[in-house]
Protein backbone atom coordinates (compact mmCIF):
# COMPACT_ATOMS: atom_id res chain seq x y z
CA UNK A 1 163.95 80.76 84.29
CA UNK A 2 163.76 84.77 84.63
CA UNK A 3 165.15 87.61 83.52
CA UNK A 4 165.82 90.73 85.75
CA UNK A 5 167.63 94.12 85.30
CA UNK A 6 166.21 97.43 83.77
CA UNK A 7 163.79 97.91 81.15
CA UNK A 8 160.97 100.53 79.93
CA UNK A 9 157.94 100.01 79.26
CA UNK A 10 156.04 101.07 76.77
CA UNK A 11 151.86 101.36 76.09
CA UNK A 12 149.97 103.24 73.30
CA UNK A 13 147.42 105.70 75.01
CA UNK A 14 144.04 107.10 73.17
CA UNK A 15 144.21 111.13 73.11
CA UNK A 16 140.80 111.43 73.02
CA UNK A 17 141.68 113.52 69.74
CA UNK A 18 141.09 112.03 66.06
CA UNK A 19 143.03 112.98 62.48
CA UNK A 20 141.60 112.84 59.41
CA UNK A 21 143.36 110.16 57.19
CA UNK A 22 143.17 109.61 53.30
CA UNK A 23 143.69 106.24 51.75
CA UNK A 24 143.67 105.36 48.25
CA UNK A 25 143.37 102.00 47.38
CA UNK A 26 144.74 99.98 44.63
CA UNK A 27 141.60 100.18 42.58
CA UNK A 28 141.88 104.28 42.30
CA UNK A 29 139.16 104.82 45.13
CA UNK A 30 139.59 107.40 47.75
CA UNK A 31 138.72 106.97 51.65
CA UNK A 32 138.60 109.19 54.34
CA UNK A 33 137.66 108.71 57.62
CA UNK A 34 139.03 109.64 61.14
CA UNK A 35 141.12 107.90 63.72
CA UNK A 36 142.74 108.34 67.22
CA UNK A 37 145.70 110.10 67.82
CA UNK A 38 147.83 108.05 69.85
CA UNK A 39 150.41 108.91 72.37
CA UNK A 40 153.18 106.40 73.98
CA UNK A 41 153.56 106.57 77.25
CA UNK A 42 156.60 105.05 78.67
CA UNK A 43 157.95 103.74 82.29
CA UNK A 44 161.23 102.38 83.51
CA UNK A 45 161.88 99.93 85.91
CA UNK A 46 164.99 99.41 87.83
CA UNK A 47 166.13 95.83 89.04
CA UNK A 48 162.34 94.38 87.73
CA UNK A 49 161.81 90.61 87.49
CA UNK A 50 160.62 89.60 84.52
CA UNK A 51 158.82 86.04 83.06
CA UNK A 52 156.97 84.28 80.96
CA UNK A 53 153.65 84.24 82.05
CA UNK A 54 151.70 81.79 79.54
CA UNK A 55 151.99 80.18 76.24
CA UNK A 56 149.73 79.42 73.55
CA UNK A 57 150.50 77.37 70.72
CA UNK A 58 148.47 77.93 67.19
CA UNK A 59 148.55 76.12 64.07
CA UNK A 60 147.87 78.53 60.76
CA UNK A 61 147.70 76.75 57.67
CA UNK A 62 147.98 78.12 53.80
CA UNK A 63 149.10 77.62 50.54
CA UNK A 64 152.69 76.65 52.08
CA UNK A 65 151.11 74.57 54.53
CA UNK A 66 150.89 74.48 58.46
CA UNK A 67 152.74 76.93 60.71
CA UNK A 68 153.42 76.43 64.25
CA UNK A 69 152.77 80.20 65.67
CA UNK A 70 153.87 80.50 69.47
CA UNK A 71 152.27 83.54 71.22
CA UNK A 72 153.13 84.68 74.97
CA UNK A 73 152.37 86.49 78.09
CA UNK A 74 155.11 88.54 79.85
CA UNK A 75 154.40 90.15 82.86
CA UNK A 76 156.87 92.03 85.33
CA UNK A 77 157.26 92.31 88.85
CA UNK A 78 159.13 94.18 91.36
CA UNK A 79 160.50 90.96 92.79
CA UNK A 80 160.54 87.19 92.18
CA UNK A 81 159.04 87.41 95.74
CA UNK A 82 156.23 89.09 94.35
CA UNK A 83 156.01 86.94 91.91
CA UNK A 84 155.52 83.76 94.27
CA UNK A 85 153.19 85.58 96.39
CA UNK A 86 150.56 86.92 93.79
CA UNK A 87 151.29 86.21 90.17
CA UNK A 88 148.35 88.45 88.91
CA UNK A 89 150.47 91.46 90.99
CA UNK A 90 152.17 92.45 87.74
CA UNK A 91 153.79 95.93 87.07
CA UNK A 92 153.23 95.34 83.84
CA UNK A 93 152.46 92.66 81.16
CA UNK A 94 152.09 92.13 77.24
CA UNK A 95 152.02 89.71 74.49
CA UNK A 96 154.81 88.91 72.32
CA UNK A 97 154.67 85.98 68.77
CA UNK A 98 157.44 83.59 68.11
CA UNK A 99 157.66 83.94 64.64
CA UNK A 100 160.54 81.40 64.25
CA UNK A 101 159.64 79.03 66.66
CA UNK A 102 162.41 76.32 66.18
CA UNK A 103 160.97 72.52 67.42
CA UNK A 104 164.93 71.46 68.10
CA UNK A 105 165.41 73.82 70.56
CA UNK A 106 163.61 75.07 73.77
CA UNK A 107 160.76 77.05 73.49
CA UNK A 108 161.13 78.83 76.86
CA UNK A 109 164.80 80.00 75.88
CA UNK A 110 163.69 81.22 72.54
CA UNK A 111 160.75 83.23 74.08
CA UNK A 112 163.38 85.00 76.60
CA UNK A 113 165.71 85.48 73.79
CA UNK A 114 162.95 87.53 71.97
CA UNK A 115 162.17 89.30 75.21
CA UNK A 116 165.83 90.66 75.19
CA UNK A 117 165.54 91.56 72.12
CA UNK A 118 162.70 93.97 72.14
CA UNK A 119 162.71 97.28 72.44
CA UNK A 120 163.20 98.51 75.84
CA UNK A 121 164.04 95.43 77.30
CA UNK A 122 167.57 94.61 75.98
CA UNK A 123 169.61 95.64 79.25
CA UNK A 124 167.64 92.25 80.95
CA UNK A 125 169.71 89.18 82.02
CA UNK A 126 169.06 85.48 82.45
CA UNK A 127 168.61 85.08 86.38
């Protein structure tokens, strides 16, 4: 299971630059400190491959009890030949969450129905 078509890309970049920011907090207090100004920097990729690298279940429990959190790896390559050749010889990879991960259904389809869902990638198609 794969998905393949075009898609950007997208990564936050450091400046090198810092803004001052103000916060008040609930209790009336006032805090200012700097932070990095941040840039995105996108690419697009014609005809990429794309998959689910690796999956990591995680258990978080709280007052409402335990929740199954699913988190994964997708990584994209410029072929499924690629792929099968080198995995680690990604064009590019992140980390997604399955929020809603639903036990009665598979977990690989959900994952690539979030990946088509996400910003960027939503012109990708089961292969």
């Amino acid at each position: 299971m794969a998905l393949q078509g075009n898609c950007t890309h997208s990564v936050l970049n450091d400046t090198g630059q810092t803004e001052e920011v103000t916060r008040i907090h609930d209790d009336g207090s006032v805090e200012t400190f700097n932070t990095p100004v941040l840039e995105t920097i996108s690419t697009n990729y014609e005809n990429v491959y794309v998959q689910v690298k690796q999956v990591e279940f995680f258990q978080r429990y709280n007052s409402d009890g335990k929740k199954q959190i699913v988190l994964f790896h997708v990584a994209g390559y410029e072929s499924k030949e690629v792929r099968d050749a080198n995995i680690e010889d990604f064009l590019f990879f992140y980390n997604l969450e399955l929020e809603d991960y639903d036990y009665n259904s598979n977990l690989l389809t959900q994952c690539y129905n979030l990946i088509k869902t996400t910003e960027g990638f939503e012109n990708l198609t089961d292969i």
